[in-house]
Protein backbone atom coordinates (compact mmCIF):
# COMPACT_ATOMS: atom_id res chain seq x y z
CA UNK A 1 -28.14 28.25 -21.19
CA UNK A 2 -26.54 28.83 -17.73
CA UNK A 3 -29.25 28.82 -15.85
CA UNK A 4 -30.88 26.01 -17.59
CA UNK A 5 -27.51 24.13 -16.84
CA UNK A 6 -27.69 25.73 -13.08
CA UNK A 7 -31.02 24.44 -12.33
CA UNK A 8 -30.35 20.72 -13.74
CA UNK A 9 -27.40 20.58 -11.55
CA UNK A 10 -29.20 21.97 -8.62
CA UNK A 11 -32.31 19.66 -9.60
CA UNK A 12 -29.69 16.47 -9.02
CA UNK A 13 -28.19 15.92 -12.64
CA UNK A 14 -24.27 15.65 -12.22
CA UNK A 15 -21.68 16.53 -14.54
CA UNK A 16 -21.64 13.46 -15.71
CA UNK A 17 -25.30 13.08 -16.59
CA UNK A 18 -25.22 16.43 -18.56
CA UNK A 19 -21.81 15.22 -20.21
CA UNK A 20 -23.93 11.94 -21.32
CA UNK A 21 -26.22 14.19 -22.27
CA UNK A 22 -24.65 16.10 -24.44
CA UNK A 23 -23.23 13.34 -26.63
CA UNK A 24 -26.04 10.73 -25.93
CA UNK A 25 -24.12 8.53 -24.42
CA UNK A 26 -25.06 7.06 -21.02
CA UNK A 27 -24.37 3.02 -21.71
CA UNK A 28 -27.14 2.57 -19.18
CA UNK A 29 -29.59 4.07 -21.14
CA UNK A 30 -27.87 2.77 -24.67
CA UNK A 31 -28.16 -0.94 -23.27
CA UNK A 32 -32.19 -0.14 -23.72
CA UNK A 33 -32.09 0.42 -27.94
CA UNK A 34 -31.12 -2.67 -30.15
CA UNK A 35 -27.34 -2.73 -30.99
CA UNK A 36 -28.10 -1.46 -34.73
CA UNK A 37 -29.92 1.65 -33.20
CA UNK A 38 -27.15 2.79 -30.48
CA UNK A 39 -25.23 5.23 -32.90
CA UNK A 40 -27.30 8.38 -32.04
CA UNK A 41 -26.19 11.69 -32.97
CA UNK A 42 -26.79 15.04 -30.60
CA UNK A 43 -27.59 17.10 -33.80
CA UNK A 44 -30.51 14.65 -34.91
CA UNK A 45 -33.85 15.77 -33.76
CA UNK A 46 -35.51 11.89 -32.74
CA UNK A 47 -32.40 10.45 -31.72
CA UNK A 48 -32.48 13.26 -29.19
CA UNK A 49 -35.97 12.38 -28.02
CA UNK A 50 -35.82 8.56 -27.98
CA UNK A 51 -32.66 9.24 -25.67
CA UNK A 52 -34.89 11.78 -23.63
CA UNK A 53 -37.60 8.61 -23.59
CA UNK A 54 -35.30 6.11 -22.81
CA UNK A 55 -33.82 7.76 -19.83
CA UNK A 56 -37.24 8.96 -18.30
CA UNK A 57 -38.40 5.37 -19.00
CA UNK A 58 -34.75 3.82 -17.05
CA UNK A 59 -35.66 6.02 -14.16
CA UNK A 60 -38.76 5.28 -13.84
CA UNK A 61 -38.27 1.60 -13.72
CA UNK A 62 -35.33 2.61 -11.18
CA UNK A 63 -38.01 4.41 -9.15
CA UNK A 64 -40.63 1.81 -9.19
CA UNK A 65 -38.07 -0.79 -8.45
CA UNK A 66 -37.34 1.49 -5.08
CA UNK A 67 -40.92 1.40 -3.97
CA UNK A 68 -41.55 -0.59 -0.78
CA UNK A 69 -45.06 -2.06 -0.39
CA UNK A 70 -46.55 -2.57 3.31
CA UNK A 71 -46.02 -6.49 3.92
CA UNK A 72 -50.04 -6.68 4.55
CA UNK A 73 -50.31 -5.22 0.87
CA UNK A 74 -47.47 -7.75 -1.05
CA UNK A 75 -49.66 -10.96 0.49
CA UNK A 76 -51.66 -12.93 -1.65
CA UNK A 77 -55.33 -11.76 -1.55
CA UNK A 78 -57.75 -14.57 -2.06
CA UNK A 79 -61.33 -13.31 -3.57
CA UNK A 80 -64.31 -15.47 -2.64
């Protein structure tokens, strides 16, 4: 478990984000699951995973959110 926790913090995770992860509790990734479904619990098998999904899908939208397109690429393109 160390070294599983030593290469996640060397990976970029902070204590935070393993703290979060532990309890499922990141409000940024919460915010993604309907107010009724937020209550997850660490010891429950698919709450575990749909947190897992909902983060990879958060950073992902983060990432593509980051990407800068060449300006000749973001202009309209007109097909004739």
């Amino acid at each position: 478990m160390d070294d599983l926790i030593s290469d996640m913090l060397n990976f970029g995770f902070d204590r935070d984000d393993l703290k979060n992860l532990e309890r499922l509790s990141d409000p940024r990734i919460l915010e993604r699951f309907p107010m009724e479904q937020r209550n997850l619990s660490h010891n429950v098998r698919e709450d575990v995973v749909r947190y897992i999904e909902a983060w990879a899908a958060m950073l992902e939208q983060d990432l593509v959110e980051r990407i800068m397109l060449p300006s000749y690429l973001s202009k309209e393109v007109t097909i004739l």
